[in-house]
Protein backbone atom coordinates (compact mmCIF):
# COMPACT_ATOMS: atom_id res chain seq x y z
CA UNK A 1 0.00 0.00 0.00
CA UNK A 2 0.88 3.53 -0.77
CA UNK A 3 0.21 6.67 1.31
CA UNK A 4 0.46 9.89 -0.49
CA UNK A 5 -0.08 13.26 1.19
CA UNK A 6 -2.05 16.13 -0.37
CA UNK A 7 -1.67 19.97 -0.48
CA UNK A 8 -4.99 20.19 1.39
CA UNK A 9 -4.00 17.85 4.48
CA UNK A 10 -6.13 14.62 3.66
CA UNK A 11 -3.83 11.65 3.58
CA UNK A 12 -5.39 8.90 1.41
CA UNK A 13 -4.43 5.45 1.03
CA UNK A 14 -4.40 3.46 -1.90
CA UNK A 15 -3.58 0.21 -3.52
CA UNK A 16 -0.43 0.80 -5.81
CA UNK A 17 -1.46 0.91 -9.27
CA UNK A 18 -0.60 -1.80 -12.14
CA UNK A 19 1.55 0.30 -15.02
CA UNK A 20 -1.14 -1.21 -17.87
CA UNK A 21 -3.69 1.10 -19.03
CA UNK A 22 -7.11 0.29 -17.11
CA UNK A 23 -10.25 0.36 -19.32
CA UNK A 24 -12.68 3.26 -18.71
CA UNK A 25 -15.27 1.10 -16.96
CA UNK A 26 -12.50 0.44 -14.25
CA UNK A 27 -11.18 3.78 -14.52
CA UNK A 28 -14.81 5.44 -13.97
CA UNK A 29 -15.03 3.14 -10.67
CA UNK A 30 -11.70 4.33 -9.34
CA UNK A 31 -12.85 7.98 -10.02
CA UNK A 32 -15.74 7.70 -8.04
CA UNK A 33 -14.43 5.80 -5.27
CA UNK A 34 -12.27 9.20 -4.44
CA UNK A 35 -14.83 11.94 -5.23
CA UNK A 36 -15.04 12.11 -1.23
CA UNK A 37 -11.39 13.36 -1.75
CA UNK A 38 -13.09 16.16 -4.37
CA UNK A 39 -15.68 16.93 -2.93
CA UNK A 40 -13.81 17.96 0.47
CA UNK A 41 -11.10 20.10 -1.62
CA UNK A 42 -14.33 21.97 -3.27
CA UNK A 43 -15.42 22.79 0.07
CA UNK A 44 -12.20 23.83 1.42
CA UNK A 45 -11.84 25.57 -1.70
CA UNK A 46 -15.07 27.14 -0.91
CA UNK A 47 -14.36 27.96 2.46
CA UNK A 48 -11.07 29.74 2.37
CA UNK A 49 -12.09 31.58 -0.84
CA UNK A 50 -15.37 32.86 0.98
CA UNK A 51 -17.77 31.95 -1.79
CA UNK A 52 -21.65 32.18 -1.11
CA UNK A 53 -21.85 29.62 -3.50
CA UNK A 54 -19.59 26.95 -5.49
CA UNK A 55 -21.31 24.34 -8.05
CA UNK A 56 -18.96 21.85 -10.24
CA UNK A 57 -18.88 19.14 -12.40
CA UNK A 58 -16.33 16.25 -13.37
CA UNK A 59 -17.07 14.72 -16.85
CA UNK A 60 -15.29 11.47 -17.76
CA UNK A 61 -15.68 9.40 -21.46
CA UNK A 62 -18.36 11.28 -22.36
CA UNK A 63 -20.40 10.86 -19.73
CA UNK A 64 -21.07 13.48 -16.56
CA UNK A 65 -19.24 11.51 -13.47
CA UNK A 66 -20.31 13.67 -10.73
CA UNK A 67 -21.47 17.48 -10.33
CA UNK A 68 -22.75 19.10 -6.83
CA UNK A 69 -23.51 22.37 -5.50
CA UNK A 70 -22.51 24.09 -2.22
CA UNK A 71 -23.78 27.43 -0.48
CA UNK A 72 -26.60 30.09 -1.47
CA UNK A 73 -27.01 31.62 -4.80
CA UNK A 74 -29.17 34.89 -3.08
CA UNK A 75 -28.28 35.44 0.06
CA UNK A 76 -31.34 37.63 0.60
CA UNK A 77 -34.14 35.03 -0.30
CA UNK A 78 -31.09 32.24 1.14
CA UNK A 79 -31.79 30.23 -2.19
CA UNK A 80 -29.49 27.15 -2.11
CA UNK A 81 -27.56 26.43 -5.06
CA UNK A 82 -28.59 23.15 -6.86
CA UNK A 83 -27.59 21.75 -10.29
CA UNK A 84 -30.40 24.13 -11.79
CA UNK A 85 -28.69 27.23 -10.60
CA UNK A 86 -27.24 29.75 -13.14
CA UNK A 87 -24.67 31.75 -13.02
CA UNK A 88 -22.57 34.31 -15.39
CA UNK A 89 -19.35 32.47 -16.45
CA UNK A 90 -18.07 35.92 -17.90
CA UNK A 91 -14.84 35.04 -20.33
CA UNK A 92 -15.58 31.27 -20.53
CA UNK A 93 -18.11 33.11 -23.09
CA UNK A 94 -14.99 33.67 -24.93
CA UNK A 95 -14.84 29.87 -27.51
CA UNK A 96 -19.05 30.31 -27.86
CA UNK A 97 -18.01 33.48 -30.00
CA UNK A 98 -15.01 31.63 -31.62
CA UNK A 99 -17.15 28.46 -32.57
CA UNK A 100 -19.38 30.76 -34.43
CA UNK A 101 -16.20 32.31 -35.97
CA UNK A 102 -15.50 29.11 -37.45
CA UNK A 103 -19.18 27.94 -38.23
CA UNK A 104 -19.03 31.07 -40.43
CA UNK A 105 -15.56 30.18 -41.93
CA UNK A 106 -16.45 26.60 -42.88
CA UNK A 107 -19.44 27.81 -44.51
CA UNK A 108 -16.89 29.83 -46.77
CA UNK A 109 -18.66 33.21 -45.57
CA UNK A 110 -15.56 34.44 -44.13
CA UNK A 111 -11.80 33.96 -43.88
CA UNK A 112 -9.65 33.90 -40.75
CA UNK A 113 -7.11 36.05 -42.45
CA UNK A 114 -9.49 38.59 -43.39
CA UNK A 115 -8.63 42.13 -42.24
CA UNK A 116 -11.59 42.57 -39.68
CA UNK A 117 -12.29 46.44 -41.49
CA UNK A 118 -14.13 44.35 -44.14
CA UNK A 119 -16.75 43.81 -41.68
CA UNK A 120 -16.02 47.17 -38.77
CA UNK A 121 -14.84 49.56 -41.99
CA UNK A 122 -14.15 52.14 -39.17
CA UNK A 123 -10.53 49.79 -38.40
CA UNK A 124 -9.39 50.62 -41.70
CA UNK A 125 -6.40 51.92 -41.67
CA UNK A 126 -6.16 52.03 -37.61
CA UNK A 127 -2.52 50.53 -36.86
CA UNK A 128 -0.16 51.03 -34.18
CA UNK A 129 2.86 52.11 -36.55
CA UNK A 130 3.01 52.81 -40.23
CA UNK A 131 4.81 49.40 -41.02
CA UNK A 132 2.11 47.46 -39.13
CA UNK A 133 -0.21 44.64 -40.81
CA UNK A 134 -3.80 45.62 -40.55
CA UNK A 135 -6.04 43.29 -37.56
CA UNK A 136 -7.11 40.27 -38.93
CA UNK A 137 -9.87 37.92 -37.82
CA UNK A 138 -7.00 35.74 -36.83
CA UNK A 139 -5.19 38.05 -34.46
CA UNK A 140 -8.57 38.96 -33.13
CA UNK A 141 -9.36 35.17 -32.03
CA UNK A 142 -5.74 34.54 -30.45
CA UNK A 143 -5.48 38.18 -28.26
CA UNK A 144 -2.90 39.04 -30.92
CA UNK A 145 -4.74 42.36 -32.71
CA UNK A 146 -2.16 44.77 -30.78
CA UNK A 147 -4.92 45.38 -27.94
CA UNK A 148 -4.03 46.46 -24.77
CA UNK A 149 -4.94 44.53 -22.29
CA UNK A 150 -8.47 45.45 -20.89
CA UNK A 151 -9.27 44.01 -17.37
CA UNK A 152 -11.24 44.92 -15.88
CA UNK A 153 -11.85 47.62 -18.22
CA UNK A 154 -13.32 45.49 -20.33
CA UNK A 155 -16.00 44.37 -17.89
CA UNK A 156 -17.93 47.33 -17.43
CA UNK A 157 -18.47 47.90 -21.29
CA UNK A 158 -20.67 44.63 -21.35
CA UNK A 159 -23.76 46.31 -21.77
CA UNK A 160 -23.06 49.27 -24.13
CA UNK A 161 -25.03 49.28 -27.82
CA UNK A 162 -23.42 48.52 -30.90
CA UNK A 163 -23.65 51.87 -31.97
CA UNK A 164 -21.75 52.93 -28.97
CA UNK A 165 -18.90 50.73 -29.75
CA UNK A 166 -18.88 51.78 -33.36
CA UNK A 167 -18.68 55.39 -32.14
CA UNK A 168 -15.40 54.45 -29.83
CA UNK A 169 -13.77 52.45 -32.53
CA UNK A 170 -13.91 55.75 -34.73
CA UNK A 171 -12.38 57.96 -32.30
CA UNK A 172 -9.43 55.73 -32.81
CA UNK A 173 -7.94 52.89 -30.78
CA UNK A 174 -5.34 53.12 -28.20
CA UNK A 175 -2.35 50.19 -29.49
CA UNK A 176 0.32 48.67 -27.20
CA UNK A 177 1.48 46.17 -29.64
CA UNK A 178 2.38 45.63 -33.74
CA UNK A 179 -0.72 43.07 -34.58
CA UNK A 180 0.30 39.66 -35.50
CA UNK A 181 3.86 39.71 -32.73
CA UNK A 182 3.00 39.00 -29.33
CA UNK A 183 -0.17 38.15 -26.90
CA UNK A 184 -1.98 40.08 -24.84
CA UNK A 185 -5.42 39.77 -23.50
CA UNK A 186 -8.19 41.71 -24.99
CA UNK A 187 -11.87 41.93 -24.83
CA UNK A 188 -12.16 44.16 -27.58
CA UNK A 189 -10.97 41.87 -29.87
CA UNK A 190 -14.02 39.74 -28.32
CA UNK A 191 -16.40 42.30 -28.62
CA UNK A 192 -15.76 42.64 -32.73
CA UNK A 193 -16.00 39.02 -33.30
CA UNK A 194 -19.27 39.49 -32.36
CA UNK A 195 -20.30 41.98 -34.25
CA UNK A 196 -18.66 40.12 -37.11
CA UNK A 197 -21.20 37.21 -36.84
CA UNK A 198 -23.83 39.78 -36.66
CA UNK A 199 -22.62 41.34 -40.05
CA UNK A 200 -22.03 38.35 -41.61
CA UNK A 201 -24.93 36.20 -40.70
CA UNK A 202 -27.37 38.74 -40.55
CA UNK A 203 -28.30 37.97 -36.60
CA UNK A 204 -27.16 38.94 -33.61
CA UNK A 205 -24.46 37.18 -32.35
CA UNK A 206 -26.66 36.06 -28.91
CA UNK A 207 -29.61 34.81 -31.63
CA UNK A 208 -27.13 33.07 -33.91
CA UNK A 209 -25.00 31.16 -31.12
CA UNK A 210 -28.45 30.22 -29.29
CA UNK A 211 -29.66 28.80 -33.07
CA UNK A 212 -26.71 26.94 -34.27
CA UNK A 213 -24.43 25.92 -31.30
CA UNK A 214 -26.44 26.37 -28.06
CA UNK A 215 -29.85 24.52 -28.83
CA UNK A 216 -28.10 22.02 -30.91
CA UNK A 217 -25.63 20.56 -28.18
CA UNK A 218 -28.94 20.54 -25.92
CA UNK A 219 -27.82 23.68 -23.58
CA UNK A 220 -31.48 25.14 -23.14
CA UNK A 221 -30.91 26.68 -19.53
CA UNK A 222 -28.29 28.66 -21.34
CA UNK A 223 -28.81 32.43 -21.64
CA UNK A 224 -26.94 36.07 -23.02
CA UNK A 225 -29.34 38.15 -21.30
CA UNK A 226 -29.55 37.67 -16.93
CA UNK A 227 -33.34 39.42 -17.98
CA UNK A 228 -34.67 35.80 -18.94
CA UNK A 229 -33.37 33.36 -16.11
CA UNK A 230 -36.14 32.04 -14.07
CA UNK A 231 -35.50 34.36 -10.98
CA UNK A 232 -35.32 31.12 -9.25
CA UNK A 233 -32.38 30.20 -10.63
CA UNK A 234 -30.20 33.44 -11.26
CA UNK A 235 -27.25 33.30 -9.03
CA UNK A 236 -26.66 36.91 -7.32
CA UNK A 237 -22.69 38.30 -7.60
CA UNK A 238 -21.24 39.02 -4.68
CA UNK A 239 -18.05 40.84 -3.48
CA UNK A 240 -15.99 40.03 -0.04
CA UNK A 241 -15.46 43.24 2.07
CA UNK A 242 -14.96 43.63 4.96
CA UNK A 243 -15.92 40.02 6.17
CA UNK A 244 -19.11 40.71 4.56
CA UNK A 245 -20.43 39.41 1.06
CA UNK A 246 -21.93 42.75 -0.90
CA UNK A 247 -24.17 42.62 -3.68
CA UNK A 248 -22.87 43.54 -7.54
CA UNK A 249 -24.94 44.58 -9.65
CA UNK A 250 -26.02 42.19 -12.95
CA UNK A 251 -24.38 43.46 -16.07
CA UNK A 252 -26.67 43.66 -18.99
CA UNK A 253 -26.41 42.24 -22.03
CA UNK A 254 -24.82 44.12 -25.27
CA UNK A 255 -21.89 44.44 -28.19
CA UNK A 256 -19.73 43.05 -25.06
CA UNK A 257 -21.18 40.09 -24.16
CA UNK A 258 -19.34 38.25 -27.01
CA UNK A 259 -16.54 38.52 -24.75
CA UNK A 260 -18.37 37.30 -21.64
CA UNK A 261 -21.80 37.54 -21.30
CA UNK A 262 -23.03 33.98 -20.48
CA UNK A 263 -25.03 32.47 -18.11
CA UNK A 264 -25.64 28.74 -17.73
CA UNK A 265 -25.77 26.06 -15.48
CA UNK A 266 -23.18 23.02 -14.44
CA UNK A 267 -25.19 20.60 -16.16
CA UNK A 268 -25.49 22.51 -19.31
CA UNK A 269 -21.79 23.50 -19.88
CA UNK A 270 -20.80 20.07 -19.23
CA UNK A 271 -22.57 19.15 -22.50
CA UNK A 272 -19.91 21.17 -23.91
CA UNK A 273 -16.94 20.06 -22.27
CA UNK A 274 -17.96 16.87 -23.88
CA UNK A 275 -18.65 18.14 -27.36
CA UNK A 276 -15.07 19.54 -27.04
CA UNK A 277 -13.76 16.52 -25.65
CA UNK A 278 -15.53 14.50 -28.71
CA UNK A 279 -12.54 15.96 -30.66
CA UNK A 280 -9.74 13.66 -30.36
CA UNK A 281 -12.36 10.76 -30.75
CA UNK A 282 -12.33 9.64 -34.54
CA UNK A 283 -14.78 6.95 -34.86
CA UNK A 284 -17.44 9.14 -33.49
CA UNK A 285 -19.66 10.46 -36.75
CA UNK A 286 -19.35 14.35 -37.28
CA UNK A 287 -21.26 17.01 -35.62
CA UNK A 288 -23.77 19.20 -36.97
CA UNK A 289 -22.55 22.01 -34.73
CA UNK A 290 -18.97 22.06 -35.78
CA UNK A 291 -16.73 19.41 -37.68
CA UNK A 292 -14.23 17.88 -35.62
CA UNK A 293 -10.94 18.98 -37.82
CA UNK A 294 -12.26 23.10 -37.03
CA UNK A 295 -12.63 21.71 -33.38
CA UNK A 296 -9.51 20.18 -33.20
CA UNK A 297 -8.22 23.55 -34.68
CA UNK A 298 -9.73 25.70 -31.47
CA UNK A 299 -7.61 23.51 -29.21
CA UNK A 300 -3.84 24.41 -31.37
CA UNK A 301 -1.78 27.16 -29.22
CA UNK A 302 -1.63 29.56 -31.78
CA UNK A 303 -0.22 32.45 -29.85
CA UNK A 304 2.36 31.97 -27.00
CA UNK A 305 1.31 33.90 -23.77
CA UNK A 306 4.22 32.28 -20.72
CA UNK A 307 6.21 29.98 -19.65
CA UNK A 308 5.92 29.15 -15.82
CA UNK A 309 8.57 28.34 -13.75
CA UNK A 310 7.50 28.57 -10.49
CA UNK A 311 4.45 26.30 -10.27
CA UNK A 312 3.90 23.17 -8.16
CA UNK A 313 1.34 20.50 -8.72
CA UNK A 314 -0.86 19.34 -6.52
CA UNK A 315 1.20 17.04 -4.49
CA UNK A 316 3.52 20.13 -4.04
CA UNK A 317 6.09 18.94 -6.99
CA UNK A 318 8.02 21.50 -8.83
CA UNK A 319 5.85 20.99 -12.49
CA UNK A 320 6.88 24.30 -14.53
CA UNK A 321 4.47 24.81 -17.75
CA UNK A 322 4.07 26.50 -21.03
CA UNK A 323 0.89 28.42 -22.36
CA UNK A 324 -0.63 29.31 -25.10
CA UNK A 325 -3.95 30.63 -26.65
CA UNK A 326 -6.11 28.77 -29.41
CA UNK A 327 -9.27 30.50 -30.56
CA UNK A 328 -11.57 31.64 -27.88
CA UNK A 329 -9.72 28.65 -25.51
CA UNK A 330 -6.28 28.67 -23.13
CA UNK A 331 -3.62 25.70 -24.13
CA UNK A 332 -1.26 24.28 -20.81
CA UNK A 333 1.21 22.18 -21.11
CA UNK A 334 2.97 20.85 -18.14
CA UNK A 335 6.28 19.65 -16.66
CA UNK A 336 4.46 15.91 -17.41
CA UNK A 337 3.28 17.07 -20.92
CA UNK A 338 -0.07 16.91 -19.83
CA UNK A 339 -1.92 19.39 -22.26
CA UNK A 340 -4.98 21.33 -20.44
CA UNK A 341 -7.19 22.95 -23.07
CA UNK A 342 -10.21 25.62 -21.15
CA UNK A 343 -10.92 29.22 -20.25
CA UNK A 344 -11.18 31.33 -17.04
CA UNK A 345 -13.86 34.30 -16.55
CA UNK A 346 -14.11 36.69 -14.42
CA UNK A 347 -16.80 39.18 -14.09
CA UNK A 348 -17.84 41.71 -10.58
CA UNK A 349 -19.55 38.58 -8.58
CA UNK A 350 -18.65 36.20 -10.96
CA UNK A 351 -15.25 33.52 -11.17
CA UNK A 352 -15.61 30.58 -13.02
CA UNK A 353 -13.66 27.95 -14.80
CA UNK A 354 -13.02 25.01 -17.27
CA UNK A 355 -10.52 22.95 -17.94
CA UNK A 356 -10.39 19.48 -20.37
CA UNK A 357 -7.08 17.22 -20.89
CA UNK A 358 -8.00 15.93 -24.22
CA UNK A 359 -5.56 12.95 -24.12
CA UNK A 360 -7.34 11.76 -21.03
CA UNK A 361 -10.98 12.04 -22.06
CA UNK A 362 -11.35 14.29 -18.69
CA UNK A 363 -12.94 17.43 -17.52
CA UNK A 364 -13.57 19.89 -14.53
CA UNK A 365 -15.42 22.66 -14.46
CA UNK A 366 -16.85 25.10 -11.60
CA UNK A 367 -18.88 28.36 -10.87
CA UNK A 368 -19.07 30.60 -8.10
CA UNK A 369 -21.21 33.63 -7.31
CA UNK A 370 -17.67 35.95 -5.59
CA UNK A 371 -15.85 38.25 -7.58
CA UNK A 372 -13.28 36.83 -10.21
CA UNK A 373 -13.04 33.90 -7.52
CA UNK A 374 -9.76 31.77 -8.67
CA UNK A 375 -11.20 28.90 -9.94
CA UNK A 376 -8.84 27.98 -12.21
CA UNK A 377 -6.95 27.02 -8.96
CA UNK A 378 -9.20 24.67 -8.63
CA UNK A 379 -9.98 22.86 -10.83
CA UNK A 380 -5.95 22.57 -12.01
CA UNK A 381 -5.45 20.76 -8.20
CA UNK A 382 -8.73 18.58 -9.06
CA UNK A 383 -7.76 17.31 -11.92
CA UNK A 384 -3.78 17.22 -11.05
CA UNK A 385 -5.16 15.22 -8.32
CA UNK A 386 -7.78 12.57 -9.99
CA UNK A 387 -4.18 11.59 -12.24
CA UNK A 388 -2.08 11.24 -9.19
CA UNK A 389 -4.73 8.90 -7.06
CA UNK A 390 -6.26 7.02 -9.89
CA UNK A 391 -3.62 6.74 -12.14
CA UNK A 392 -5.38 7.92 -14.64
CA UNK A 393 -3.32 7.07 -17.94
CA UNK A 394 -3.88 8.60 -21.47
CA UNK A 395 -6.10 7.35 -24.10
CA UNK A 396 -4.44 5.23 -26.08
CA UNK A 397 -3.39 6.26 -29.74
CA UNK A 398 -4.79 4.10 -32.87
CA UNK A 399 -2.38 1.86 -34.08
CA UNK A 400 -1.71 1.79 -37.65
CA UNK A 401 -1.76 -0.80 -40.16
CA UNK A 402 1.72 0.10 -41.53
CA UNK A 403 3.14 0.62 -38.09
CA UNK A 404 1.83 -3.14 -37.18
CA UNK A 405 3.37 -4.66 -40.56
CA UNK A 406 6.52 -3.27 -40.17
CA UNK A 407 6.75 -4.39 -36.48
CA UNK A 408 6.04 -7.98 -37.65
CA UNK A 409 8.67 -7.67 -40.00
CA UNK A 410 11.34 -6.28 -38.23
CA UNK A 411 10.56 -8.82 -35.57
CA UNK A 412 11.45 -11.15 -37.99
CA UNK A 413 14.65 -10.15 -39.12
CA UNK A 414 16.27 -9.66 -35.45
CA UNK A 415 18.27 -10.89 -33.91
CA UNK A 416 20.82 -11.95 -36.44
CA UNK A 417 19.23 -9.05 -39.31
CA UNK A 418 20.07 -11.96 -42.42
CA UNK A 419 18.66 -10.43 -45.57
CA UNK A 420 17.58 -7.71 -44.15
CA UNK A 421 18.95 -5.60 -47.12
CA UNK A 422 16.62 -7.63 -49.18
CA UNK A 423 13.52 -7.20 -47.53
CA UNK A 424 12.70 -4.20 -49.08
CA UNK A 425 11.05 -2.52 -46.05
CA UNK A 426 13.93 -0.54 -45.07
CA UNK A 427 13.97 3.46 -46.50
CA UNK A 428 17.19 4.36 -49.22
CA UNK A 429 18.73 6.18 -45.82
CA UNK A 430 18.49 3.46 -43.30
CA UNK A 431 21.90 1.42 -44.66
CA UNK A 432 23.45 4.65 -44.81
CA UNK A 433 22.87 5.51 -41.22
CA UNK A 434 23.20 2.04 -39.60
CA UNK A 435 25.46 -1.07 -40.44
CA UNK A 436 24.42 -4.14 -40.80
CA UNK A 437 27.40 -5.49 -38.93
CA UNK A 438 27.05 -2.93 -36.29
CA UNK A 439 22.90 -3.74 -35.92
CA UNK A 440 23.28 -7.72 -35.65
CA UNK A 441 26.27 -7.34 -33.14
CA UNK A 442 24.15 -4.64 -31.07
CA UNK A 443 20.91 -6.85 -30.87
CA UNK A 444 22.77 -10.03 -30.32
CA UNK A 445 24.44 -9.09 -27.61
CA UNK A 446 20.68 -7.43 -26.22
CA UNK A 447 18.91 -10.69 -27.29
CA UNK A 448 21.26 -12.42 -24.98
CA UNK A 449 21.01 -10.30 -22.00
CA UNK A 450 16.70 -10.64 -22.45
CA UNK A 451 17.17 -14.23 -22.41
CA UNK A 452 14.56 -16.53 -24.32
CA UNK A 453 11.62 -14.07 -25.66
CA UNK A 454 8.53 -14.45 -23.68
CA UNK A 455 6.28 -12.46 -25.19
CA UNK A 456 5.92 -9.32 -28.18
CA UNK A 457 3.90 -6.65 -26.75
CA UNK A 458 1.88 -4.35 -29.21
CA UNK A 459 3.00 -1.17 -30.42
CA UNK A 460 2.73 1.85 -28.61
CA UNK A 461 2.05 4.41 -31.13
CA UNK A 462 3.33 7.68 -30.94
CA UNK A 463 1.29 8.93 -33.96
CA UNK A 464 0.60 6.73 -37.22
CA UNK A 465 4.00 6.27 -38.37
CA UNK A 466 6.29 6.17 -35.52
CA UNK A 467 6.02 3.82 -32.03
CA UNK A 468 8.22 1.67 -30.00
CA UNK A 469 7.19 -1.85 -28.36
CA UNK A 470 8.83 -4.23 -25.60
CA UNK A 471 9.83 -7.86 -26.11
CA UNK A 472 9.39 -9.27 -22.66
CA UNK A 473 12.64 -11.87 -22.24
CA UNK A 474 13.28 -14.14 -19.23
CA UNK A 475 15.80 -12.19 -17.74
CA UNK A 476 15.58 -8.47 -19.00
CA UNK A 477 12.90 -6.85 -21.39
CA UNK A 478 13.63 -5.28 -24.86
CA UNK A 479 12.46 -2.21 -26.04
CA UNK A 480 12.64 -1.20 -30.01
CA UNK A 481 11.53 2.28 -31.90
CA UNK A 482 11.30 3.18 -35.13
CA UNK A 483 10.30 5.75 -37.24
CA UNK A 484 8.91 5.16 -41.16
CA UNK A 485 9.73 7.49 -43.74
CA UNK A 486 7.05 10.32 -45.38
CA UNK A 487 6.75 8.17 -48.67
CA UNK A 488 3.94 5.24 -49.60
CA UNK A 489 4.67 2.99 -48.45
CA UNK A 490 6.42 3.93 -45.40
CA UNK A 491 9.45 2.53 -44.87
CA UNK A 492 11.56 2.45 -41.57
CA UNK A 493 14.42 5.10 -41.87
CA UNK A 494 14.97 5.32 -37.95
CA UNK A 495 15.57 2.06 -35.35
CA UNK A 496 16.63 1.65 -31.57
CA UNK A 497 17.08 -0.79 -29.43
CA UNK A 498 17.82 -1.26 -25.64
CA UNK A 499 17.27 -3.12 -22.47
CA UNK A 500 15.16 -2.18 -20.12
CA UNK A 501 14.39 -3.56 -16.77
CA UNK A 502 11.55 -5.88 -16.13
């Protein structure tokens, strides 16, 4: 048995963990045998933070694992928060708006590399320096338009008219930045890719996301305007002061909200984690909402905003990370090269946050009704810690039929690599690079070490043409990669081989 310590002072113990991949049905079990553990950091979480109210929910395979809600959404009428509750999730608005972007651009009705004055003619010509590139769509979607960063600014425009943004725009814009060179956050940016989709579609940007993303993925408790919430329902904002929570006021909705305007519930935005998650699985058919290469395409970092030294994971290990920013959505990768793919938002009374890791099929998000609550906090320690106690391990990759023929033929050929010249599977480098001599005297002398071969494991793809696999011997296992070349049929141009302990 093994005991392992967490940040929040709950010592857990657990059965140590076989190294194979466990199947999701196993996997789900193990998850929910330690949502004790997350629902305790929640409310510790909730606690320290001094949030009225906290709701989450943990998505796994598809499927909604486990979601609960703690606290009071109105602390007047002392309304409890339940999975019906909705609340403002502010920049989390942020991919709804890019989605449509690319709805819009797959229908061939605009182009990411437009200039954006095709569509807001008052831009035209607008540039921070006479050498700069005029804004594209593109550098509006990834914060990298030359904006200056506009928190919380930003935030109090949320309600003003299109025509009032229009007017702004024409008094000219403030730059900190050449477009197209560097990140930095901007709502802005947000606020004209709405008013794009409203120019090019011919709708509002709230009546065209509602009509082709919301109500398709099933999200109807979803809402732009707080107006049309079931009172019910509508979590208040709240700020902490002086060790007493204080009423915001609810931002309307306007040209602004495109940047972080919506409201919605746990159980509806976890439909959309799992739309988003549906992305890195092939065999599913296609959406109507978006097709899964442009999803797959939200997730890229296309614009490089840090790289984190000092950050610890959430067993207190040094894990630096690298970010980045897709389209409407923040990329992480990690010290473990974990990749987190989400959004914060953060509005007066509002802090929410989402996070997926794709290449685990897993998800977290949470709301809460306090002021630009840190909630991405959160959720990074729950999922940080569902890998650590489950052991959680990555879906695996497809295997290829080329990579699988080539590993039964190089299997063949080894130890002693007779005729391997001949075989004819080999690329026109491969002889070039490595010597026949030198390759049977190298796995000889590893063959012998392995002693007799017990058994070939299957390849472990890396992507479709590359992968490595172990021969399990009686005294020491084998491990051998290769890599195939670009051309059809791919043929092996890189090889390795090496012991490795049992």
């Amino acid at each position: 048995m093994k005991k392992l310590l967490l940040s929040f002072g709950i010592i857990l113990t657990l059965a140590i963990q076989p190294s194979k991949a466990q199947n999701s049905v196993e996997q789900t079990a193990r998850i929910k045998a330690i949502l004790p553990v997350i629902d305790q950091i929640c409310q510790d979480f909730a606690t320290k933070m001094h949030l009225p109210s906290l709701a989450y929910g943990l998505v796994f395979n598809g499927q909604v694992i486990h979601s609960k809600s703690l606290g009071i959404t109105n602390i007047p009428t002392k309304s409890l928060a339940n999975n019906q509750s909705v609340y403002r999730i502010a920049s989390m608005s942020k991919s709804i708006t890019a989605m449509a972007i690319l709805q819009l651009r797959d229908a061939g009705k605009l182009k990411l590399d437009d200039p954006a004055y095709l569509y807001i003619p008052v831009l035209k010509g607008q540039k921070f320096s006479n050498d700069s590139p005029e804004i594209t769509i593109r550098h509006l979607l990834t914060h990298a338009a030359g904006f200056p960063e506009d928190n919380p600014w930003g935030d109090r425009q949320l309600a003003i008219s299109d025509e009032t943004m229009l007017k702004m725009l024409k008094k000219g814009i403030s730059f900190s930045n050449t477009p197209g060179t560097t990140y930095e956050y901007s709502n802005m940016g947000f606020a004209m890719l709405g008013y794009i989709i409203k120019k090019v579609s011919g709708e509002t940007y709230q009546n065209y996301t509602l009509k082709h993303i919301l109500k398709p993925l099933g999200m109807n408790n979803t809402y732009w305007d707080y107006t049309k919430v079931p009172k019910n329902q509508l979590a208040i904002g709240y700020r902490w002061i002086d060790e007493n929570w204080v009423e915001q006021p609810m931002l309307g909705d306007g040209a602004y909200g495109a940047m972080g305007g919506m409201l919605t519930t746990i159980e509806d935005f976890s439909k959309y984690m799992n739309f988003h998650l549906s992305a890195s699985v092939s065999d599913k058919k296609e959406s109507l909402v978006l097709r899964r290469s442009s999803l797959r395409e939200m997730h890229q970092p296309w614009n490089f905003s840090a790289f984190i030294v000092e950050n610890k994971d959430a067993l207190g290990k040094p894990c630096p990370f690298v970010s980045a920013y897709g389209y409407g959505l923040r990329w992480v990768q990690d010290c473990s090269h974990t990749i987190g793919i989400g959004h914060s938002g953060g509005l007066p009374g509002f802090g929410s946050n989402w996070k997926i890791l794709p290449d685990y099929g897993i998800g977290f998000v949470s709301f809460a009704n306090r002021t630009y609550a840190p909630a991405s906090n959160l959720n990074t320690q729950i999922l940080d810690t569902l890998i650590a106690l489950v052991n959680l391990k990555p879906r695996l990759l497809f295997i290829s039929d080329i990579l699988k023929q080539r590993q039964k033929q190089l299997i063949s050929i080894l130890p002693e690599w007779n005729k391997a010249e001949a075989t004819g599977i080999f690329a026109e480098n491969f002889f070039l690079d490595y010597f026949p001599i030198s390759l049977k005297k190298e796995a000889e002398s590893i063959f012998a070490k392995a002693g007799k071969i017990i058994k070939i494991g299957e390849m472990k793809p890396e992507n479709n043409l590359r992968g490595s696999f172990i021969l399990e011997g009686e005294n020491a296992n084998i491990e051998i990669s290769f890599t195939l070349s670009p051309e059809k049929p791919a043929l092996i141009q890189e090889y390795n081989i090496k012991v490795i302990k049992k």
